[in-house]
PDB file of N, CA and C in Angstrom:
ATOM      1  N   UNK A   1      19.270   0.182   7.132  1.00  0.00           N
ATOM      2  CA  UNK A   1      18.629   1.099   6.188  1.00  0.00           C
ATOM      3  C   UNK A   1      17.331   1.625   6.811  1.00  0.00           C
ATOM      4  N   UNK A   2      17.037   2.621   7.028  1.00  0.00           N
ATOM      5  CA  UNK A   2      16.194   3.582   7.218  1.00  0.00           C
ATOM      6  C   UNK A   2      14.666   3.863   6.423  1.00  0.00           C
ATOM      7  N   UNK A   3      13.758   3.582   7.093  1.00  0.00           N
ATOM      8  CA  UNK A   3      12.704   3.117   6.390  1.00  0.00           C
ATOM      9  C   UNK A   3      12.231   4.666   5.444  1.00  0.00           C
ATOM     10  N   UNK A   4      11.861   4.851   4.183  1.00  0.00           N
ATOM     11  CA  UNK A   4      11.592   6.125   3.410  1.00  0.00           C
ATOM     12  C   UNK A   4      10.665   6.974   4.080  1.00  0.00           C
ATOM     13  N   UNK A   5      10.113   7.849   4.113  1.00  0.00           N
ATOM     14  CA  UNK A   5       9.232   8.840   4.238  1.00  0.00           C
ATOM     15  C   UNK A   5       8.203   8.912   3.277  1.00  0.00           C
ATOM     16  N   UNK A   6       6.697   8.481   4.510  1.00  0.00           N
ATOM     17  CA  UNK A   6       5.532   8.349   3.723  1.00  0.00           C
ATOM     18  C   UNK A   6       4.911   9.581   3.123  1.00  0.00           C
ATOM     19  N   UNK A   7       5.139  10.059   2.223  1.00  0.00           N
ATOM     20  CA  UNK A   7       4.004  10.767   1.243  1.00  0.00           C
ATOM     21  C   UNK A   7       2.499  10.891   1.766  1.00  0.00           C
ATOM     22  N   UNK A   8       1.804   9.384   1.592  1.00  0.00           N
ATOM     23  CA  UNK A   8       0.388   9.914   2.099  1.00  0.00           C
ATOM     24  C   UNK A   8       0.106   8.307   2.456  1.00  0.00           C
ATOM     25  N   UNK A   9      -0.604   8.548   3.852  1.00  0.00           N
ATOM     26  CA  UNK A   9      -0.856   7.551   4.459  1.00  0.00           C
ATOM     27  C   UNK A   9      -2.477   6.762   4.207  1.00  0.00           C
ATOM     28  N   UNK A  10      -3.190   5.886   4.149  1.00  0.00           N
ATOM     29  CA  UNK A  10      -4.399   5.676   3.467  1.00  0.00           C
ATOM     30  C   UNK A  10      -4.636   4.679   4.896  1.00  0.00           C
ATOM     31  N   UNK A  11      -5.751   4.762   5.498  1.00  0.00           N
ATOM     32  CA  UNK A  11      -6.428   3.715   6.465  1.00  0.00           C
ATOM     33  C   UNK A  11      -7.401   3.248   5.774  1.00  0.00           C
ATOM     34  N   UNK A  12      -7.544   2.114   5.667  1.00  0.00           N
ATOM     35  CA  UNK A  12      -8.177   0.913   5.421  1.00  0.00           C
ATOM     36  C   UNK A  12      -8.751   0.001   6.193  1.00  0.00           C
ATOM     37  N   UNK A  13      -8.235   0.423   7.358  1.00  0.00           N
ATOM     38  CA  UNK A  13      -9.182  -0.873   8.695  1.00  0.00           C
ATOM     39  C   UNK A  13     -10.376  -0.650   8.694  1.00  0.00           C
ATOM     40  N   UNK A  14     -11.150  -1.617   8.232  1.00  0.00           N
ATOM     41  CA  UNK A  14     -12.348  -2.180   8.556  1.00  0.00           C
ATOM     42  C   UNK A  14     -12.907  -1.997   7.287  1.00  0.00           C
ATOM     43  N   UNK A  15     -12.207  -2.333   5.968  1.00  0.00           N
ATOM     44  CA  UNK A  15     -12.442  -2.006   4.631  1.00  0.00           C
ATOM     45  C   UNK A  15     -11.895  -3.754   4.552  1.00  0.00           C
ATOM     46  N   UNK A  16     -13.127  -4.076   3.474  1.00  0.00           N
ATOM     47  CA  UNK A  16     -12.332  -5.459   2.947  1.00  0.00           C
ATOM     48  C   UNK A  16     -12.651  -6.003   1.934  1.00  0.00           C
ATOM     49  N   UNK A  17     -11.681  -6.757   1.460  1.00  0.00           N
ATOM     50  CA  UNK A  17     -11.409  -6.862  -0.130  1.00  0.00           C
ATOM     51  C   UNK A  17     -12.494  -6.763  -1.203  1.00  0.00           C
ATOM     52  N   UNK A  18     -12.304  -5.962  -2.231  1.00  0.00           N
ATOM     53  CA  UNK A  18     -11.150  -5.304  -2.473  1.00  0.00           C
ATOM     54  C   UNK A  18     -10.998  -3.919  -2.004  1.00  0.00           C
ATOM     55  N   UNK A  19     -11.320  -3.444  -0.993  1.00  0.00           N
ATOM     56  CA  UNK A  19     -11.921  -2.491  -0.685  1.00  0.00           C
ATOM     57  C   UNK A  19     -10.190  -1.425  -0.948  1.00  0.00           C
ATOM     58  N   UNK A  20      -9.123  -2.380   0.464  1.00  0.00           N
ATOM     59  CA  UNK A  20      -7.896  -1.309   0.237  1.00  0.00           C
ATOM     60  C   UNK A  20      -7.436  -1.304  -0.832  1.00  0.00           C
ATOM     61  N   UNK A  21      -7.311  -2.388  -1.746  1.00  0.00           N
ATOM     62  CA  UNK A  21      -6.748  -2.074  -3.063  1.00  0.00           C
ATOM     63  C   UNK A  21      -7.130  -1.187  -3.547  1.00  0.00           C
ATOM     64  N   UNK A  22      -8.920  -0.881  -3.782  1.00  0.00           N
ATOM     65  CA  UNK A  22      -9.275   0.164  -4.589  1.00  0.00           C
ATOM     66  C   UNK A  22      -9.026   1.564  -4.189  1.00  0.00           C
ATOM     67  N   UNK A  23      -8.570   1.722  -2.466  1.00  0.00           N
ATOM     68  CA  UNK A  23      -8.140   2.751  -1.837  1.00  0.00           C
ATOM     69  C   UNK A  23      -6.892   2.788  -2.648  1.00  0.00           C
ATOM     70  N   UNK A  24      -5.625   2.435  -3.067  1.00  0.00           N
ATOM     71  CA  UNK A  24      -4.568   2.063  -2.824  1.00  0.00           C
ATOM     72  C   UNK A  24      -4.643   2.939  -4.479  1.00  0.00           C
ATOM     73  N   UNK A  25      -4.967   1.950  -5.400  1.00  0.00           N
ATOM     74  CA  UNK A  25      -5.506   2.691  -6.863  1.00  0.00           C
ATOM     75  C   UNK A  25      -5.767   3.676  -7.189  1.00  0.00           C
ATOM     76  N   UNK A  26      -6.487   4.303  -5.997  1.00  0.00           N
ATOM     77  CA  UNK A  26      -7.472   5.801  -6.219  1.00  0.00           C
ATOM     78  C   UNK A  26      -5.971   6.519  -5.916  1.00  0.00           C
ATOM     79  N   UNK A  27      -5.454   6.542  -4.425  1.00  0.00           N
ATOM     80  CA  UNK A  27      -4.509   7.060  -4.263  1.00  0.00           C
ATOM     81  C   UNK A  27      -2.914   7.388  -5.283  1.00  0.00           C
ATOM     82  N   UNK A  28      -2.848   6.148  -5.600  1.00  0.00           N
ATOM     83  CA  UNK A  28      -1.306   6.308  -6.728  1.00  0.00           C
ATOM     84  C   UNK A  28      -1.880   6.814  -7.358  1.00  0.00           C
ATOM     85  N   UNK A  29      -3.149   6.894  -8.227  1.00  0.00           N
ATOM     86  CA  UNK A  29      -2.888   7.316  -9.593  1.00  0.00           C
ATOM     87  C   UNK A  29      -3.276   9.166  -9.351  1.00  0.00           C
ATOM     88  N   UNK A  30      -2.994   9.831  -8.344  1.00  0.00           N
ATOM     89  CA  UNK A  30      -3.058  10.950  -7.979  1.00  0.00           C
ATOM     90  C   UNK A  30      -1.686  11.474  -7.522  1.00  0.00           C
ATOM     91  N   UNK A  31      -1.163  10.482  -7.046  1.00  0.00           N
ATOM     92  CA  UNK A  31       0.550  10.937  -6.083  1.00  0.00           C
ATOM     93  C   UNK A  31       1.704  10.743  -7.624  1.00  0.00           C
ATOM     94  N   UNK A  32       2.758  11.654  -7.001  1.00  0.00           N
ATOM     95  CA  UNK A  32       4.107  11.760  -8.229  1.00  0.00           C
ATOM     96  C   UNK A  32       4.514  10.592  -8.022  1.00  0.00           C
ATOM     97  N   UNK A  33       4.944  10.373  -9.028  1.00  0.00           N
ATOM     98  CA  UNK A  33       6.452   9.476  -9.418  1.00  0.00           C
ATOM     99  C   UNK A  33       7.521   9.968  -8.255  1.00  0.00           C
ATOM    100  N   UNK A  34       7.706   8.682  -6.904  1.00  0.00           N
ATOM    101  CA  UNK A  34       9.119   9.150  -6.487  1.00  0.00           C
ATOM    102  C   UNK A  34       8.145   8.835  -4.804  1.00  0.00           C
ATOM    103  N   UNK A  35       6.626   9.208  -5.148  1.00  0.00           N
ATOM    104  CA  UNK A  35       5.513   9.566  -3.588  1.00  0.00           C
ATOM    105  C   UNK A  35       5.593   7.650  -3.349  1.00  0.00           C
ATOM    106  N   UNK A  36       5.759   7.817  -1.952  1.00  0.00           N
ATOM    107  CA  UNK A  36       5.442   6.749  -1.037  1.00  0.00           C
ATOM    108  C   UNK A  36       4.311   6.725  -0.592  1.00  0.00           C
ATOM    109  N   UNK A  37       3.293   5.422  -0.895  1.00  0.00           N
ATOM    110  CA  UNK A  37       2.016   5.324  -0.132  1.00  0.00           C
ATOM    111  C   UNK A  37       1.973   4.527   0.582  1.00  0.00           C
ATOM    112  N   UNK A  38       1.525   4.810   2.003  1.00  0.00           N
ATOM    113  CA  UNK A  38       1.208   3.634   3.039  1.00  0.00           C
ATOM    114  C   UNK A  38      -0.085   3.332   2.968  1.00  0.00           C
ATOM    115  N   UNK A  39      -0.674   2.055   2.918  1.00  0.00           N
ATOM    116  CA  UNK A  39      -2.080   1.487   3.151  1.00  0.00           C
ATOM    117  C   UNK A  39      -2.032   0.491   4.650  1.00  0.00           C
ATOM    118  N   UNK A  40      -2.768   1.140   5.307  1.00  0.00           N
ATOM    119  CA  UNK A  40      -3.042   0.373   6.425  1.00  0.00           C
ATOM    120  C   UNK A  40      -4.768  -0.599   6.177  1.00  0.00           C
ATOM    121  N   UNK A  41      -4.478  -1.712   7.173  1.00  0.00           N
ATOM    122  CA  UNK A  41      -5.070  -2.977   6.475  1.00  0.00           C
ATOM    123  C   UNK A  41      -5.514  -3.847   7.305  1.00  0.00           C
ATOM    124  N   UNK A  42      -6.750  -4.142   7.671  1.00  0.00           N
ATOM    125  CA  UNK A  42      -6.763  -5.155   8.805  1.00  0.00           C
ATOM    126  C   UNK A  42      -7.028  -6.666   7.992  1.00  0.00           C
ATOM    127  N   UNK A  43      -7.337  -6.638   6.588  1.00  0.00           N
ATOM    128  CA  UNK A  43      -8.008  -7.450   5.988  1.00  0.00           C
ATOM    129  C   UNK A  43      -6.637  -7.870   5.358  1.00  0.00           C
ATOM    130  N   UNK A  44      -6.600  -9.758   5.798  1.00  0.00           N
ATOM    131  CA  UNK A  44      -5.329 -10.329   5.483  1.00  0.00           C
ATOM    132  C   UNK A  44      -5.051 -10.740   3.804  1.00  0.00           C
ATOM    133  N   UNK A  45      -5.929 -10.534   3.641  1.00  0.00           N
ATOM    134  CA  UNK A  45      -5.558 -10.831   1.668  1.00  0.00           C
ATOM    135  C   UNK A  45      -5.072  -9.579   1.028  1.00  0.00           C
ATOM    136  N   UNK A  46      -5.348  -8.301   1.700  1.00  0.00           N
ATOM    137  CA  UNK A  46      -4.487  -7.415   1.426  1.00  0.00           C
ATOM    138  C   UNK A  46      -2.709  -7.664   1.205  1.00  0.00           C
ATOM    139  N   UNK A  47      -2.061  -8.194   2.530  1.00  0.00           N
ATOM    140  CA  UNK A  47      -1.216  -8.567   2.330  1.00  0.00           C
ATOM    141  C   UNK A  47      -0.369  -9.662   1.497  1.00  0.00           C
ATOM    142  N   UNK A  48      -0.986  -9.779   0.575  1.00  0.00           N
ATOM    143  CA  UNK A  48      -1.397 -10.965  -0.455  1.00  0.00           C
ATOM    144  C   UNK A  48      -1.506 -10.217  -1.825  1.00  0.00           C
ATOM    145  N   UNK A  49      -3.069  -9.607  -1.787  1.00  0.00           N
ATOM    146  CA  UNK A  49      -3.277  -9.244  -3.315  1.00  0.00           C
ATOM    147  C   UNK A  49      -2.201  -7.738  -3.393  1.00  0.00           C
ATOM    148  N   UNK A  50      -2.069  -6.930  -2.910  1.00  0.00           N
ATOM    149  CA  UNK A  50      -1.809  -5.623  -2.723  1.00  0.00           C
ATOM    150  C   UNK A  50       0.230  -5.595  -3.148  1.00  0.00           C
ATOM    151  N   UNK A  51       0.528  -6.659  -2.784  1.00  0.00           N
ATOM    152  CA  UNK A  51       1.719  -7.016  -3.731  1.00  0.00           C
ATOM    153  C   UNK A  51       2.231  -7.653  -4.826  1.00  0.00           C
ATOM    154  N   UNK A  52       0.825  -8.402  -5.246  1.00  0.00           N
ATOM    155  CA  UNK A  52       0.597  -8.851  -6.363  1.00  0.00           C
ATOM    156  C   UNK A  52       0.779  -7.689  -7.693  1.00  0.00           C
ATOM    157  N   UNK A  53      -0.706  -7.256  -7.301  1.00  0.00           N
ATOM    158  CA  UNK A  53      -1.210  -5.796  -7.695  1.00  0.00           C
ATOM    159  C   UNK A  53       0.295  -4.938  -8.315  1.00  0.00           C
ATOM    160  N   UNK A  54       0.939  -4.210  -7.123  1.00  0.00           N
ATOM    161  CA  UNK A  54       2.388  -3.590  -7.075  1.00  0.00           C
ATOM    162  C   UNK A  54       3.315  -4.007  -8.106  1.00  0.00           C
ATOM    163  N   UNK A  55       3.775  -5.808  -8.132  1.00  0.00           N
ATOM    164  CA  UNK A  55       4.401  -5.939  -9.069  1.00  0.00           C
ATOM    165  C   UNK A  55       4.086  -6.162 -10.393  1.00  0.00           C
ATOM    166  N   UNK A  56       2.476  -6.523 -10.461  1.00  0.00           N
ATOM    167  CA  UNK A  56       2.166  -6.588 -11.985  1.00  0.00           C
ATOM    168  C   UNK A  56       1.910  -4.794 -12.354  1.00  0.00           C
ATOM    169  N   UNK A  57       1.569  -3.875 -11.666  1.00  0.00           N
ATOM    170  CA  UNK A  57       1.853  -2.412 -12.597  1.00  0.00           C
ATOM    171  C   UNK A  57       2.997  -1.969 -12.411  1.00  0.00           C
ATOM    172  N   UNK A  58       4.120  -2.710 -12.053  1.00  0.00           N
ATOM    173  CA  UNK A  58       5.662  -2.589 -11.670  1.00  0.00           C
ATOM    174  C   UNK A  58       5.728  -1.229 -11.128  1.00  0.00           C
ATOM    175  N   UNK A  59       5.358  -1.277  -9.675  1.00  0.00           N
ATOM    176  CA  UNK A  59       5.338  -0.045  -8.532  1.00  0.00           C
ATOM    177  C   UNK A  59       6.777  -0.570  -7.726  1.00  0.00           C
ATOM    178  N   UNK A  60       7.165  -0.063  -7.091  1.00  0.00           N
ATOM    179  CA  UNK A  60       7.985  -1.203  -5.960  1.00  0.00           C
ATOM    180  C   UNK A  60       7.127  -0.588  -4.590  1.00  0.00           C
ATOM    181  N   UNK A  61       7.235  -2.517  -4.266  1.00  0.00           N
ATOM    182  CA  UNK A  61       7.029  -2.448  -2.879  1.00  0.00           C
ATOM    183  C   UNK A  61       7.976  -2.160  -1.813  1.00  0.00           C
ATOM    184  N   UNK A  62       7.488  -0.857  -0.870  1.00  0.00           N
ATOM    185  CA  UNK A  62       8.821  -0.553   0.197  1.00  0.00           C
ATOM    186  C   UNK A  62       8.850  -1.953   1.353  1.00  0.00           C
ATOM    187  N   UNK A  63       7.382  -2.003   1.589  1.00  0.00           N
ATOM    188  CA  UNK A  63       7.881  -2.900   2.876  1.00  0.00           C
ATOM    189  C   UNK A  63       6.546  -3.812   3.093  1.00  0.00           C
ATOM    190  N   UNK A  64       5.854  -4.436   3.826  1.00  0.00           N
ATOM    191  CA  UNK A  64       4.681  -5.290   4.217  1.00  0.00           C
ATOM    192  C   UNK A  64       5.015  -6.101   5.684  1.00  0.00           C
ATOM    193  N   UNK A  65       4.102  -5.298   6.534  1.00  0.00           N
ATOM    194  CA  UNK A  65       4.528  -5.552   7.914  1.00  0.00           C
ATOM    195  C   UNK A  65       3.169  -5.640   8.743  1.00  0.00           C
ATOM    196  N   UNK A  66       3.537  -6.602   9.510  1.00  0.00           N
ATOM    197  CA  UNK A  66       2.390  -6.866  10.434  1.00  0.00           C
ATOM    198  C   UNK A  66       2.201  -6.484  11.616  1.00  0.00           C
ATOM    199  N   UNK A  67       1.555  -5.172  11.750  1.00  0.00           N
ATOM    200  CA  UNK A  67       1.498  -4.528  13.951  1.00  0.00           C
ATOM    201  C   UNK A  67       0.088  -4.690  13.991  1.00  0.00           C
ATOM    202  N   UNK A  68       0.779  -5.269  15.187  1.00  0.00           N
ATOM    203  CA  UNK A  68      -0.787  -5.706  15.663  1.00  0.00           C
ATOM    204  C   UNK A  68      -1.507  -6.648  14.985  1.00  0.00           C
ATOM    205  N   UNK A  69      -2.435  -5.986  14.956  1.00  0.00           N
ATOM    206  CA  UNK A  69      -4.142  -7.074  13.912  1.00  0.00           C
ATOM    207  C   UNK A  69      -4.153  -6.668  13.414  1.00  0.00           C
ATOM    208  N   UNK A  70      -3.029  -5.483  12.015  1.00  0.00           N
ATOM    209  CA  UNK A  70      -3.252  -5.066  10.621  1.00  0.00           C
ATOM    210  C   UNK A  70      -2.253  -4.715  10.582  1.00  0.00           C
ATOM    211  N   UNK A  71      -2.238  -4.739   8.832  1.00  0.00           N
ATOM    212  CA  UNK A  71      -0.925  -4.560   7.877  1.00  0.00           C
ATOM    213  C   UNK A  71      -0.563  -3.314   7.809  1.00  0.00           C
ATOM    214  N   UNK A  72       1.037  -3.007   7.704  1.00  0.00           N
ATOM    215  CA  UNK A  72       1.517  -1.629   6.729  1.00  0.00           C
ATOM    216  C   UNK A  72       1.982  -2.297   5.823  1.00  0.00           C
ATOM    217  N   UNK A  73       1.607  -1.979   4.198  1.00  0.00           N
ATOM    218  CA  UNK A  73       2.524  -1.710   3.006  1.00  0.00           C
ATOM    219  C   UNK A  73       2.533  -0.607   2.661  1.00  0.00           C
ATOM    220  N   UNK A  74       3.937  -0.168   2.365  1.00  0.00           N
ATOM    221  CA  UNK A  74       4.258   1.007   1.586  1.00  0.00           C
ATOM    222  C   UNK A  74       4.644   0.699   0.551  1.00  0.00           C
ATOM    223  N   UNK A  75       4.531   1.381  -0.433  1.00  0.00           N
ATOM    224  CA  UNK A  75       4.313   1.417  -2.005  1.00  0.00           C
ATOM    225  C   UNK A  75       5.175   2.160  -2.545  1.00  0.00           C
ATOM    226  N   UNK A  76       6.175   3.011  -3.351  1.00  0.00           N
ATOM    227  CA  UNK A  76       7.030   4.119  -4.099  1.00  0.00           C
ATOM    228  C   UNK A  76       6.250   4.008  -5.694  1.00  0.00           C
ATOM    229  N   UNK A  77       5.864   4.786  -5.959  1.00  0.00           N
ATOM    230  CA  UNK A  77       5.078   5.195  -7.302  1.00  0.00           C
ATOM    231  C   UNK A  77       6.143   5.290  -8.405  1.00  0.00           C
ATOM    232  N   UNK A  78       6.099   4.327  -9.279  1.00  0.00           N
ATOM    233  CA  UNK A  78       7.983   4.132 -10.376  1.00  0.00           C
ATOM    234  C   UNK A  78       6.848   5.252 -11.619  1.00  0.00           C
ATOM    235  N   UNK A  79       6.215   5.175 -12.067  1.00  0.00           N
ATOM    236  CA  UNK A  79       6.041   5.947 -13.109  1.00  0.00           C
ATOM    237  C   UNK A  79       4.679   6.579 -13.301  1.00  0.00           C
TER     238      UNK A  79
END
């Protein structure tokens, strides 16, 4: 399966907690229903709170991956 097509990409390295979440927040609540957001992340509780986050406002998470010394999660905006 073929990874989706990011909508809008958000850098976050050298932002730390809660710093990308609040990037992450600002961003969805601007993008459609259907938009993929990537947050890039050097700060490891991101990969932690930032899917927390996702499933308690029931977003789905596309993916959470580690290159390098920081995270990609992508996000799909459900409503």
């Amino acid at each position: 399966m073929s990874e989706p097509t990011v909508t809008e990409s958000v850098d976050a390295r050298g932002s730390y907690c809660p710093g990308p979440l609040m990037e992450l927040v600002k961003t969805i609540k601007s993008a459609q229903v259907g938009d993929v957001i990537e947050i890039l992340s050097n700060d490891e509780g991101s990969a932690k709170d930032i899917p927390v986050w996702v499933k308690k406002m029931k977003h789905e998470l596309v993916y959470r991956k580690k290159v390098n010394d920081y995270w990609k999660i992508a996000i799909r905006k459900k409503h």
